[in-house]
N, C-alpha and C. Protein backbone atom coordinates (compact mmCIF):
# COMPACT_ATOMS: atom_id res chain seq x y z
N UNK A 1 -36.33 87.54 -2.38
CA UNK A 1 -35.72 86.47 -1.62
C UNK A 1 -34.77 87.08 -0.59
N UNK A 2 -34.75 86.74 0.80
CA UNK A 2 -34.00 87.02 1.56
C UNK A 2 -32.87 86.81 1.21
N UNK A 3 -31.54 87.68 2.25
CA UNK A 3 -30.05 87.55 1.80
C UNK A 3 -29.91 85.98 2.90
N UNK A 4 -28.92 85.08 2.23
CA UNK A 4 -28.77 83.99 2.27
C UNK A 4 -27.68 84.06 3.48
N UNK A 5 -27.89 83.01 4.87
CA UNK A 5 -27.09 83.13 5.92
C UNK A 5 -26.01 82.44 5.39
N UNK A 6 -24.58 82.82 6.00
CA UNK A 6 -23.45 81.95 6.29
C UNK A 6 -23.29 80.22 6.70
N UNK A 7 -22.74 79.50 6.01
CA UNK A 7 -22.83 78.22 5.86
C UNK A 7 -21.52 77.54 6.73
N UNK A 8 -22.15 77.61 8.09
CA UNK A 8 -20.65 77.19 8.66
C UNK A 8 -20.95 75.65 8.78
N UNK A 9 -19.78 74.93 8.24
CA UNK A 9 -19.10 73.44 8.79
C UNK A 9 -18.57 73.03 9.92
N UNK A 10 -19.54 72.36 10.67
CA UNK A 10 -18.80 71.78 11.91
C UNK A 10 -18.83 69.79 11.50
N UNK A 11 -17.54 69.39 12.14
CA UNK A 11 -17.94 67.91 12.36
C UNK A 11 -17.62 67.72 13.62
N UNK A 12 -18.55 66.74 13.72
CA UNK A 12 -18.83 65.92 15.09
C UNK A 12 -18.72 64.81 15.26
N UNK A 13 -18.40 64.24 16.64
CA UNK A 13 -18.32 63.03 17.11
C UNK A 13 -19.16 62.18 17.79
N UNK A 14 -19.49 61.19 17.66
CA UNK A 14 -20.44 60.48 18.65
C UNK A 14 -19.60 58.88 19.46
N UNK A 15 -18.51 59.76 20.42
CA UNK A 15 -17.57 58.42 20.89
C UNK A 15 -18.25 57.10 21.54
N UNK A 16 -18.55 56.23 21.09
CA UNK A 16 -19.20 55.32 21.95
C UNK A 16 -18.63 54.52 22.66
N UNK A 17 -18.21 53.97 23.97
CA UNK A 17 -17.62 53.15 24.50
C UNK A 17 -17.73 51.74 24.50
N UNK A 18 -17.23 51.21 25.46
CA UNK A 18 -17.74 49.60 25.42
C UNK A 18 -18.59 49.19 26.15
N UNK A 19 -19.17 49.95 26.86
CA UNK A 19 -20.51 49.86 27.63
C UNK A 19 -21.75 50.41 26.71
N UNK A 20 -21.93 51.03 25.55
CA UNK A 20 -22.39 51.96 24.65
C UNK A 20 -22.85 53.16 25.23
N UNK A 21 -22.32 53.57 25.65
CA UNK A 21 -22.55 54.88 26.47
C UNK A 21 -21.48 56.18 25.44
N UNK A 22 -22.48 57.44 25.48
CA UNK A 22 -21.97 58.34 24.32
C UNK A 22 -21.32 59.52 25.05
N UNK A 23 -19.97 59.76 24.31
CA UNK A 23 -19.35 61.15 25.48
C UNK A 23 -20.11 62.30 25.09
N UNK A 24 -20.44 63.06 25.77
CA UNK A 24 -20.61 64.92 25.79
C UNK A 24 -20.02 65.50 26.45
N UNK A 25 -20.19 66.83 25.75
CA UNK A 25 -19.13 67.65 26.19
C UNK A 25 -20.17 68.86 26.35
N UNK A 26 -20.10 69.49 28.19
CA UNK A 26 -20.43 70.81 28.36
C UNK A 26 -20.24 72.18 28.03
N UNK A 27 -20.10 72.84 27.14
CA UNK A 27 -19.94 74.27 26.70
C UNK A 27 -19.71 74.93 27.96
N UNK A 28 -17.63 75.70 27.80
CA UNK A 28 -17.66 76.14 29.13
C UNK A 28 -18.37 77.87 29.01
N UNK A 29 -18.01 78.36 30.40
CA UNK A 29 -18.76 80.10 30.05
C UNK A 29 -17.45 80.43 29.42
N UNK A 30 -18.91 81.84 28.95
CA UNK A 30 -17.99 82.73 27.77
C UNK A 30 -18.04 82.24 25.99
N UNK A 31 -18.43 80.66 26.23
CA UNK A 31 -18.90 80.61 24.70
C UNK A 31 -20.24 80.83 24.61
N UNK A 32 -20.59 81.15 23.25
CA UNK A 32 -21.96 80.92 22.97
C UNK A 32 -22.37 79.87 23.01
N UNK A 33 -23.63 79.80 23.50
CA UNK A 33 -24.26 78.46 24.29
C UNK A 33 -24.03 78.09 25.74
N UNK A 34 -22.92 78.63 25.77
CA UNK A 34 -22.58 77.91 27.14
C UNK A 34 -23.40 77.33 28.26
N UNK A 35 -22.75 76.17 28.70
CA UNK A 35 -23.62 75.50 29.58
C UNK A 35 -24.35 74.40 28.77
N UNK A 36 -24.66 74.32 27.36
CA UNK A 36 -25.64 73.05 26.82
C UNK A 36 -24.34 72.30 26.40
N UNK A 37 -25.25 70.98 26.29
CA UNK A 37 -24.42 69.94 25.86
C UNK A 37 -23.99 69.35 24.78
N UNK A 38 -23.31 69.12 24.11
CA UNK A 38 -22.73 68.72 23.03
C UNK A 38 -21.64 67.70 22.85
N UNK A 39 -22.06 67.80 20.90
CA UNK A 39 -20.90 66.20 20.81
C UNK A 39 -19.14 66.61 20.52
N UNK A 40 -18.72 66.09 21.09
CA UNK A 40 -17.36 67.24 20.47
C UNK A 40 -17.05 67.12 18.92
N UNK A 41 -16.30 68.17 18.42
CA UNK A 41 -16.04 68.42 17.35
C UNK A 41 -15.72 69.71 17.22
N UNK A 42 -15.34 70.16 16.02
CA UNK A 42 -15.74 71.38 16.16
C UNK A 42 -15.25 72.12 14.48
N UNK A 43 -15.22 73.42 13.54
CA UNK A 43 -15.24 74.11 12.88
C UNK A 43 -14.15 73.63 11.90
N UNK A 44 -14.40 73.05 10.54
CA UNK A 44 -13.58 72.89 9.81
C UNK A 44 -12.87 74.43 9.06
N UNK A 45 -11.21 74.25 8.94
CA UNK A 45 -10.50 75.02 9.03
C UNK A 45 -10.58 75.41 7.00
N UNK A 46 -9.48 76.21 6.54
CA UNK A 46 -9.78 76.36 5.15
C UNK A 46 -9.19 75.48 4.64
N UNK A 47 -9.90 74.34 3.40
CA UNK A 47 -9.58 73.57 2.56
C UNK A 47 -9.35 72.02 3.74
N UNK A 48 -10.19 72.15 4.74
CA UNK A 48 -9.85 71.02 5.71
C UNK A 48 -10.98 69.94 5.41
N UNK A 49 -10.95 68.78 5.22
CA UNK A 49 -12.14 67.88 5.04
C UNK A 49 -12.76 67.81 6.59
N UNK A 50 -13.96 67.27 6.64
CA UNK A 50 -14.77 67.07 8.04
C UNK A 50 -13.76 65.79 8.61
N UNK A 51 -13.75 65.28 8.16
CA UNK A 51 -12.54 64.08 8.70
C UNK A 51 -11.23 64.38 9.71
N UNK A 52 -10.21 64.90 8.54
CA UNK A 52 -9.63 65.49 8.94
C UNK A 52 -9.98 66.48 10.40
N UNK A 53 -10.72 67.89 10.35
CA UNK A 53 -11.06 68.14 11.27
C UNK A 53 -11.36 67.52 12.74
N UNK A 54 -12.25 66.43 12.27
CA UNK A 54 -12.75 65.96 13.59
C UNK A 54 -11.35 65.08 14.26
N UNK A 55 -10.31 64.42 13.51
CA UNK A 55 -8.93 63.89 13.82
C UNK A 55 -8.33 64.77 14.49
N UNK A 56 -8.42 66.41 14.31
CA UNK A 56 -7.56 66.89 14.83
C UNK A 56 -8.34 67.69 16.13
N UNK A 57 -9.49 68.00 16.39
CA UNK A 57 -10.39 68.37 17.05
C UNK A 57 -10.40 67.39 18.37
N UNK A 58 -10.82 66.31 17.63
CA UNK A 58 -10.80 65.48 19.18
C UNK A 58 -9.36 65.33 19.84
N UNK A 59 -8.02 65.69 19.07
CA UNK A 59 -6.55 65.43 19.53
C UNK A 59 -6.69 66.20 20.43
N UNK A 60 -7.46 67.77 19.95
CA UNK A 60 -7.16 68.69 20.85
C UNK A 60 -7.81 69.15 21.61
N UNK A 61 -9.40 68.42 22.01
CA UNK A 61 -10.61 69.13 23.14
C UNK A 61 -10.15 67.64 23.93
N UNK A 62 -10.07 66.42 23.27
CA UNK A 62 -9.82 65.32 24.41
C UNK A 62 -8.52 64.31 24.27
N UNK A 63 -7.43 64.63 23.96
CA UNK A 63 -6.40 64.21 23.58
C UNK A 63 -5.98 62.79 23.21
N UNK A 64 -7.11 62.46 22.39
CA UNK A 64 -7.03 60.98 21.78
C UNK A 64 -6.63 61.45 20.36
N UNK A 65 -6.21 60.15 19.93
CA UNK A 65 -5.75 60.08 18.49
C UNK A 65 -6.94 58.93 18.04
N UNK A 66 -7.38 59.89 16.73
CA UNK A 66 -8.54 58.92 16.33
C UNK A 66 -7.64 58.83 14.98
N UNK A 67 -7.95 57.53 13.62
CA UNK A 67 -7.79 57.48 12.39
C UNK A 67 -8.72 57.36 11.71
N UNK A 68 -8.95 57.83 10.29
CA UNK A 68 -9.45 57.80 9.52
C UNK A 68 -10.59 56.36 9.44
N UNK A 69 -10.22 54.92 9.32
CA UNK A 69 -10.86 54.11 8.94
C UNK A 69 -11.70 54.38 10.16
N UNK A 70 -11.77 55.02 11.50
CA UNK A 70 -12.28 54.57 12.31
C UNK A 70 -13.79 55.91 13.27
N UNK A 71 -13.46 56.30 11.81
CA UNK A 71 -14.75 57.62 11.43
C UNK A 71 -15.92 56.91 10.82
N UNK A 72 -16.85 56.68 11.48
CA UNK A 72 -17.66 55.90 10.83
C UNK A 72 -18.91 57.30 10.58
N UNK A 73 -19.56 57.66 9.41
CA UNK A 73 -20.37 58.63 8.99
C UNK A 73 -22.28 58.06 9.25
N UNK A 74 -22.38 59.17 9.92
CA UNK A 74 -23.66 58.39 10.90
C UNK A 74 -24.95 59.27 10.15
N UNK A 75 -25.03 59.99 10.91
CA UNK A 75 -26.39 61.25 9.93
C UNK A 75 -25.47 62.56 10.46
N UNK A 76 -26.83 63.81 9.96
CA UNK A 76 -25.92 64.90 9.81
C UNK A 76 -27.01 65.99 10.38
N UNK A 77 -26.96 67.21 11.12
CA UNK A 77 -27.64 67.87 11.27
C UNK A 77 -27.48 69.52 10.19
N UNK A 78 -29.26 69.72 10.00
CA UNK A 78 -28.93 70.70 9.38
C UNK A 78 -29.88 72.00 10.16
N UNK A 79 -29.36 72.41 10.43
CA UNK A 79 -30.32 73.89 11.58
C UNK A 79 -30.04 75.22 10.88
N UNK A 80 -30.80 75.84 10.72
CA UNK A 80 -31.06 77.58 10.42
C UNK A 80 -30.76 78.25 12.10
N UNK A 81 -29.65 78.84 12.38
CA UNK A 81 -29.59 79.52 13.79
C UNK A 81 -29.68 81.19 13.10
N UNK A 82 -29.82 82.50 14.13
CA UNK A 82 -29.98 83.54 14.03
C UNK A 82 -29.49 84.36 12.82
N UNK A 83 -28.18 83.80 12.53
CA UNK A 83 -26.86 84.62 11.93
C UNK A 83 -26.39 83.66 10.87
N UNK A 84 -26.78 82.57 11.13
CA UNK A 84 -25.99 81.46 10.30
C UNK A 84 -26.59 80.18 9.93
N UNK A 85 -26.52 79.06 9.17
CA UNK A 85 -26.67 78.06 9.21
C UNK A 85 -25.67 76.72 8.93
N UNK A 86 -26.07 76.16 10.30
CA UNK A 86 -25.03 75.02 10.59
C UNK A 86 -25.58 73.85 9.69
N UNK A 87 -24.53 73.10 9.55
CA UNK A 87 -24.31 71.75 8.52
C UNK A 87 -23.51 70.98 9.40
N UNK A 88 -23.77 69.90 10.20
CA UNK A 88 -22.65 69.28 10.73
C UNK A 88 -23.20 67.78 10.92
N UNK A 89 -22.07 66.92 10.29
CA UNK A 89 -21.85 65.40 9.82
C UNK A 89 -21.74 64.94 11.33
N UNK A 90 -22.37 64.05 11.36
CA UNK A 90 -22.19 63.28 12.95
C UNK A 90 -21.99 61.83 12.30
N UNK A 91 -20.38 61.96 13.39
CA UNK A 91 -19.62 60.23 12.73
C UNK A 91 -19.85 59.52 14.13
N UNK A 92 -19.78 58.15 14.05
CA UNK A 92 -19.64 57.23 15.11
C UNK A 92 -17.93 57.14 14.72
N UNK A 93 -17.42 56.98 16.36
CA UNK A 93 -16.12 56.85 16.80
C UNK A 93 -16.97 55.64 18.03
N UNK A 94 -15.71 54.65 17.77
CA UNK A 94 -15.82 53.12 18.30
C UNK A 94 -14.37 52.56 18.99
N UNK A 95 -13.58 53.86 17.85
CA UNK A 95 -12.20 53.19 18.13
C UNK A 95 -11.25 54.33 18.37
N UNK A 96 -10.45 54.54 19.09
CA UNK A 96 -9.28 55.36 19.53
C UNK A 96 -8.27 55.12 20.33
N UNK A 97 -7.26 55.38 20.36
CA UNK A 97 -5.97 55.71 21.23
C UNK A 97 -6.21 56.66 22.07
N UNK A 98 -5.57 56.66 23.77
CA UNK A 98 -5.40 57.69 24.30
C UNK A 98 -7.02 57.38 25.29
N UNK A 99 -6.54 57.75 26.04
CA UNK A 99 -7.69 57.99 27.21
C UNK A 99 -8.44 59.82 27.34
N UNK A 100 -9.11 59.58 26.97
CA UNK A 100 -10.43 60.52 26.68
C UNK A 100 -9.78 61.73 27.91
N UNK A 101 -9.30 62.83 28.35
CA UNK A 101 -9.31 64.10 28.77
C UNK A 101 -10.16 65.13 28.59
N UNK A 102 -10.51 66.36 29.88
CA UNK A 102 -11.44 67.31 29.19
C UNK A 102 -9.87 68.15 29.33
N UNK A 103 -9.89 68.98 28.18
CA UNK A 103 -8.95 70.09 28.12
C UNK A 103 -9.63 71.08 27.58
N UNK A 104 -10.89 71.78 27.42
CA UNK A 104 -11.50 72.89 27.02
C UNK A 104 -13.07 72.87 27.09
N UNK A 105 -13.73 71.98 28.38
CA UNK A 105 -14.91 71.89 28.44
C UNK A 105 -15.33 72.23 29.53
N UNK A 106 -16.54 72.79 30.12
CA UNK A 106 -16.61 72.95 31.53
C UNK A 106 -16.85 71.33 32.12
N UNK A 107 -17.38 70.34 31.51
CA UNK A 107 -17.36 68.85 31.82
C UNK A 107 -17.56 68.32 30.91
N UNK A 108 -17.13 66.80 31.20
CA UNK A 108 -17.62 65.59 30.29
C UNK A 108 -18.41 64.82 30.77
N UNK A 109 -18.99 63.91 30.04
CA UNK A 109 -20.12 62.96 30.41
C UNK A 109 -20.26 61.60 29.82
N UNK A 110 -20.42 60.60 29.87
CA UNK A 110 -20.49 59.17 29.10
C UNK A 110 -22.39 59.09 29.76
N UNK A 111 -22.48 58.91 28.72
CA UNK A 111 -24.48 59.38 28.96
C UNK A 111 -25.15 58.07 27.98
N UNK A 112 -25.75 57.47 28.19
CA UNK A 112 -26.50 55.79 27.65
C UNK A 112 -27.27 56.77 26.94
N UNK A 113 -27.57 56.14 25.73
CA UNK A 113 -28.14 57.15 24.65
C UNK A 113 -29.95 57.20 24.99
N UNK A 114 -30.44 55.95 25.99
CA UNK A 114 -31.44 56.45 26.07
C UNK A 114 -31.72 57.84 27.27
N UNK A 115 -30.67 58.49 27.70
CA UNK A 115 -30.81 59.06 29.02
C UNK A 115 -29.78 60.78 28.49
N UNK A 116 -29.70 60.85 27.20
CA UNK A 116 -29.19 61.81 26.24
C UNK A 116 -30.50 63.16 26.71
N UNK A 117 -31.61 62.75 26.51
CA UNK A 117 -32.42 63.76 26.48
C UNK A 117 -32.47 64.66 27.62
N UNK A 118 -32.32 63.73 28.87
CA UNK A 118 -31.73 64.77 30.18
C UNK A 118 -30.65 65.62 30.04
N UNK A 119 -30.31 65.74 29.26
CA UNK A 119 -28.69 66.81 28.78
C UNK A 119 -29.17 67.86 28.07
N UNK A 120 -29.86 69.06 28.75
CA UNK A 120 -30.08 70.37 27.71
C UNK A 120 -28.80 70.49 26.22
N UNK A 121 -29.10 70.45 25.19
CA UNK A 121 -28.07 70.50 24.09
C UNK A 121 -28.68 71.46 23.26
N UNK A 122 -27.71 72.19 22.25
CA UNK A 122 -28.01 73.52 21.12
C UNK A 122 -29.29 72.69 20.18
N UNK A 123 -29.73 73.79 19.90
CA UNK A 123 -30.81 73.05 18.82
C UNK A 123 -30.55 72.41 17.74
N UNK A 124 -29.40 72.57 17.34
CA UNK A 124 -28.99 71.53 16.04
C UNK A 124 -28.37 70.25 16.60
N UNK A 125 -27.91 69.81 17.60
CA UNK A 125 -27.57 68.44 18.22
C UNK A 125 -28.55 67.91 18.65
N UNK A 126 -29.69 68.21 19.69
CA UNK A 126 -31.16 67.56 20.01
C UNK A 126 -31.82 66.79 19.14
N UNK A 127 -31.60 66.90 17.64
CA UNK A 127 -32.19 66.11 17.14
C UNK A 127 -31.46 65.07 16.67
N UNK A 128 -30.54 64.69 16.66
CA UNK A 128 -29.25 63.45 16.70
C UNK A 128 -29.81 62.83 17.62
N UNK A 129 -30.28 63.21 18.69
CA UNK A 129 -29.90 62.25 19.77
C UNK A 129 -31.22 60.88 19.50
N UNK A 130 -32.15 60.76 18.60
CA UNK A 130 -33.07 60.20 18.29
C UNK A 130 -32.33 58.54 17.90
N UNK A 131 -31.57 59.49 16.62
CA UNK A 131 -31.13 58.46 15.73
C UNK A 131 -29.90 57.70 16.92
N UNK A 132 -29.17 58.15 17.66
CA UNK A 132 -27.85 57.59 18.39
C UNK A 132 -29.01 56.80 19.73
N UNK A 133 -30.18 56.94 19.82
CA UNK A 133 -30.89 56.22 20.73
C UNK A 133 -31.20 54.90 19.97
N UNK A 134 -32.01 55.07 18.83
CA UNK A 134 -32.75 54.30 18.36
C UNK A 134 -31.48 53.04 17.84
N UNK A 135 -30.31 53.34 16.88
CA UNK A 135 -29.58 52.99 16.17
C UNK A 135 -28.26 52.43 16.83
N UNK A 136 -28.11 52.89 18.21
CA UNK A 136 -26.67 52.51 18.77
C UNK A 136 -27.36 50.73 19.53
């Protein structure tokens, strides 16, 4: 049996507005990936719940304050990448404080979930975008 990859935790967001239109966020250069599109979120810390994380994640890539009741748990992606394999919970966000900022993206986007697929994204988010088409 092969040696078993690294199990990294990311949570994610799927902000929907009141038009239902979903934010993304561009990967700036210099990260890996850079340039594809994604939902924000990002790497739960040690002993941090995905919740938590994504509360403090979105404070700090788009400076809203989200709460707890207002994490709604949607589906989850699971991808085998080179080095590692990602696990990451994709919540619907409906509700927040604070007007949406990019502070660590090369751009943002409010994208109608049927028009998601025009957005090159990492291989473990592309397949979300089915369920946030079909379901939003």
């Amino acid at each position: 049996m092969p040696n078993p990859k690294p199990l990294l935790l990311v949570a994610a967001a799927a902000l929907v507005d009141v038009d239902g239109r979903v934010l993304i966020c561009k990967r700036p250069p210099g990260k890996a990936m850079a340039g594809l599109w994604e939902f924000p979120g990002g790497k739960l810390e040690a002993a941090e719940t995905p919740e938590a994380c994504l509360i403090r994640e979105l404070e700090e890539e788009l400076g809203i304050a989200v709460t707890l009741p207002c994490l709604a748990p949607f589906v989850f992606a699971s991808h085998a990448y080179e080095t590692f394999h990602l696990l990451m919970p994709l919540y619907l966000v409906r509700r927040w404080e604070g007007r949406v900022e990019n502070r660590h993206h090369a751009a943002l986007a409010w994208v109608k979930p049927s028009k998601l697929t025009d957005y090159p994204m990492p291989p473990a988010d592309a397949p979300l975008v089915a369920w946030l088409r079909d379901l939003i």
